[in-house]
N, C-alpha and C. Protein backbone atom coordinates (compact mmCIF):
# COMPACT_ATOMS: atom_id res chain seq x y z
N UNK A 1 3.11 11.96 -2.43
CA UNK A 1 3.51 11.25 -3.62
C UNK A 1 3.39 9.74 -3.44
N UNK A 2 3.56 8.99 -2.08
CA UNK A 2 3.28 7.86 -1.95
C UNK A 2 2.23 6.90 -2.50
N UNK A 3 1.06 8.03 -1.96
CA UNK A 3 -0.38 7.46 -3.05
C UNK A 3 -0.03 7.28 -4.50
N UNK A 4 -0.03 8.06 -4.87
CA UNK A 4 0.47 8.27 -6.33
C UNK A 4 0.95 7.41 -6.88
N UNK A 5 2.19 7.53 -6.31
CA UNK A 5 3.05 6.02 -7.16
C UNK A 5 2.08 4.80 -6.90
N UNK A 6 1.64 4.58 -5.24
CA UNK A 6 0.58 3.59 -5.48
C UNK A 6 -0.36 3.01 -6.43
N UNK A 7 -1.09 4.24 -6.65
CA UNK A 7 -2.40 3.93 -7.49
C UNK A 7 -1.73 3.80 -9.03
N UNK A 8 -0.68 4.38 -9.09
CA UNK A 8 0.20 3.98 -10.87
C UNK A 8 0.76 2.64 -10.95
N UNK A 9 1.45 1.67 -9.95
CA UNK A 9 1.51 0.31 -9.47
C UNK A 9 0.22 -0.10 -9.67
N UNK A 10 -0.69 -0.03 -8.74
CA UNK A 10 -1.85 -1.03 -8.79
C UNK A 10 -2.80 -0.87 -10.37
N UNK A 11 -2.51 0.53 -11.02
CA UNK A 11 -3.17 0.35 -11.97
C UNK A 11 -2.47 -0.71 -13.24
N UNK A 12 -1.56 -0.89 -12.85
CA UNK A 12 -0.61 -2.12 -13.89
C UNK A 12 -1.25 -3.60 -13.56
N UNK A 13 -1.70 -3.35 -12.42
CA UNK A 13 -2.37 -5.25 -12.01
C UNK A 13 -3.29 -5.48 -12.31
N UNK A 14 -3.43 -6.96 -12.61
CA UNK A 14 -4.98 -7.12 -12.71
C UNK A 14 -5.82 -7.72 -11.46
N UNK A 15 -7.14 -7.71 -11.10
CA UNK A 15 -7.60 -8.03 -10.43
C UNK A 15 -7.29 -9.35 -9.73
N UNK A 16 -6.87 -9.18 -8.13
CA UNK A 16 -6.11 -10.20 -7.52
C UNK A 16 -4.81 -10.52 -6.95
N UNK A 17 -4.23 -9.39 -8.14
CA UNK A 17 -2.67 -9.47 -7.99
C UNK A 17 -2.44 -8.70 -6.68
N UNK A 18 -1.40 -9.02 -6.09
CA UNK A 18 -0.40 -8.36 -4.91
C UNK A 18 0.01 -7.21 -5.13
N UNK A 19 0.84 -6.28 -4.59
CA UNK A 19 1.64 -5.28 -4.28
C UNK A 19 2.31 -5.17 -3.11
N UNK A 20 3.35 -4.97 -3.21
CA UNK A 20 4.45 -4.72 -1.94
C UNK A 20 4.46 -3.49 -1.97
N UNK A 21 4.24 -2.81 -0.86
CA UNK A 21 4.75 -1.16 -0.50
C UNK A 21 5.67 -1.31 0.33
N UNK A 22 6.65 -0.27 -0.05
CA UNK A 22 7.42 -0.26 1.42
C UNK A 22 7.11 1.65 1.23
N UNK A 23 6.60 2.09 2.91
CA UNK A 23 6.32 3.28 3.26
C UNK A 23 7.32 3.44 4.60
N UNK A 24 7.75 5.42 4.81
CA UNK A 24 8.27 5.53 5.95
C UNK A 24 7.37 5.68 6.82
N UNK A 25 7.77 5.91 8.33
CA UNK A 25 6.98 5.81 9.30
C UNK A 25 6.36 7.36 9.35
N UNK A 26 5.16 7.54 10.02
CA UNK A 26 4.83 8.70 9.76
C UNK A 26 3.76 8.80 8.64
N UNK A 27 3.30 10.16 8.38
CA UNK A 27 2.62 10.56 7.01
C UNK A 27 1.76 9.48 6.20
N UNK A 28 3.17 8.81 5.75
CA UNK A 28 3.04 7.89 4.57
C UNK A 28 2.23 6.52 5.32
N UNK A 29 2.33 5.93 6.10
CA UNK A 29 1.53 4.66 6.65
C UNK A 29 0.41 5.02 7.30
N UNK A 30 0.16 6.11 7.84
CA UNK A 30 -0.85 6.77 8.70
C UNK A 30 -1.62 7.01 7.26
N UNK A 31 -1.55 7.10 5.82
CA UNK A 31 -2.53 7.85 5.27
C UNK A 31 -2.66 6.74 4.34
N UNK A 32 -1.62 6.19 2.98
CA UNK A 32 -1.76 5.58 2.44
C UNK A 32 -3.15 4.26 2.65
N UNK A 33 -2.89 3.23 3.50
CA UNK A 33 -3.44 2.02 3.74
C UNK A 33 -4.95 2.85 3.73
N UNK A 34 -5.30 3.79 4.02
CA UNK A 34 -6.86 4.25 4.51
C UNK A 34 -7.09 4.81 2.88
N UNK A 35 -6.43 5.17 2.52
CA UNK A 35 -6.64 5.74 0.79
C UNK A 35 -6.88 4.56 0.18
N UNK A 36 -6.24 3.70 0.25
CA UNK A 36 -6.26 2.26 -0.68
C UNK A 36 -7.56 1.67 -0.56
N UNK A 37 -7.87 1.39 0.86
CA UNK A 37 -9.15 0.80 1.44
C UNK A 37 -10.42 1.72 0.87
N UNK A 38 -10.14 2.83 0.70
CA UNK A 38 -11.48 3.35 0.39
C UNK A 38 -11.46 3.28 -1.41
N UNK A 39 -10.60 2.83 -2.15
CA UNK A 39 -10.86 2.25 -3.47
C UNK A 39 -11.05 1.18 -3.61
N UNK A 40 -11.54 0.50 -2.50
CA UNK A 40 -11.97 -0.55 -2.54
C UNK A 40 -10.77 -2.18 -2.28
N UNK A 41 -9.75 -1.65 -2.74
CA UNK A 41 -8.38 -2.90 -2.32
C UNK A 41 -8.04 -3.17 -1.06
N UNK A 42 -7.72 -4.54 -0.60
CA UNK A 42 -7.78 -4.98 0.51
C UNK A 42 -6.02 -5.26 0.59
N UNK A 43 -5.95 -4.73 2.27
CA UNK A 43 -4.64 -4.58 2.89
C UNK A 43 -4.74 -5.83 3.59
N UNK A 44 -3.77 -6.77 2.87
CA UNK A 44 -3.22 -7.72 3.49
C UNK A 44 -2.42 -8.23 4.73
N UNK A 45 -1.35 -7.19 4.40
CA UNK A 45 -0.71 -7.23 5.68
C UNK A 45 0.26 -5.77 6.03
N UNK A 46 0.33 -5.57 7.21
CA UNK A 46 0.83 -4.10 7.21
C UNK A 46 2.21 -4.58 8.21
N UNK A 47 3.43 -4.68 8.10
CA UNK A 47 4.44 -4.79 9.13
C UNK A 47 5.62 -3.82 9.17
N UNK A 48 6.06 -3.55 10.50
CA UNK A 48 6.82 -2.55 10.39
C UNK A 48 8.15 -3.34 10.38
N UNK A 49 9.17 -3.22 9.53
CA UNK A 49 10.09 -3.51 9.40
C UNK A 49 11.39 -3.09 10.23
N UNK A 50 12.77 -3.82 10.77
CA UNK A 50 13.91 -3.09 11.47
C UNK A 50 14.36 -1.68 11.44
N UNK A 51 14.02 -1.26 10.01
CA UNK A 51 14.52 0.40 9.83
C UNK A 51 13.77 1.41 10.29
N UNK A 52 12.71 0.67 10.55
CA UNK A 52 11.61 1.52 10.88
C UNK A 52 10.53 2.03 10.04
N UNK A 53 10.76 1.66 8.81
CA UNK A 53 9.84 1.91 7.13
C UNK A 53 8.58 1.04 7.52
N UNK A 54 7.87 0.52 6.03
CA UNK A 54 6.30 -0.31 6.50
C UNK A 54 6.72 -1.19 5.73
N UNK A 55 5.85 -2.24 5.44
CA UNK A 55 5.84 -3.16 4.30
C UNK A 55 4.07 -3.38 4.31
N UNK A 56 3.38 -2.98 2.96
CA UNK A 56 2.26 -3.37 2.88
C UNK A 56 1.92 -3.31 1.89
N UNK A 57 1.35 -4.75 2.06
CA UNK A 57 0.78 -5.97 1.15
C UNK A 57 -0.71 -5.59 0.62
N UNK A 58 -0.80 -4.80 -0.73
CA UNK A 58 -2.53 -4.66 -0.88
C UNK A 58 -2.68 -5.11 -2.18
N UNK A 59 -3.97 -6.31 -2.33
CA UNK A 59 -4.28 -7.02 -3.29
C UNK A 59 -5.61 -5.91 -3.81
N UNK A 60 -5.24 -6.13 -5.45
CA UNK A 60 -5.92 -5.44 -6.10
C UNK A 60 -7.47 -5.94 -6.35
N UNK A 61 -8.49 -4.53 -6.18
CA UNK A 61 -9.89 -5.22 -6.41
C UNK A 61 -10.05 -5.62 -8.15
């Protein structure tokens, strides 16, 4: 479902704009960022946060 909600976020932006993800560790960061990249949007920044979740930054193509 992570993707999902993703691609329903990024489809609200327009070309350029940001997105903040926050993903858990596991599954969701291991798959997401490689789904995004192959629609072409570029991952800005990927950091793992204290809780152990993600934070990533992907600007819309």
């Amino acid at each position: 479902m992570n993707m999902v909600h993703t691609k329903v976020a990024l489809a609200k932006l327009s070309s350029g704009q940001v997105l903040e993800v926050i993903l858990d560790d596991g599954a969701p960061i291991n798959n997401v960022p490689g789904s995004v990249e192959r629609e072409g949007h570029t991952i800005l920044k990927k950091n793992c946060l204290e809780d152990g979740s993600w934070s990533l930054l992907i600007e819309k193509v």
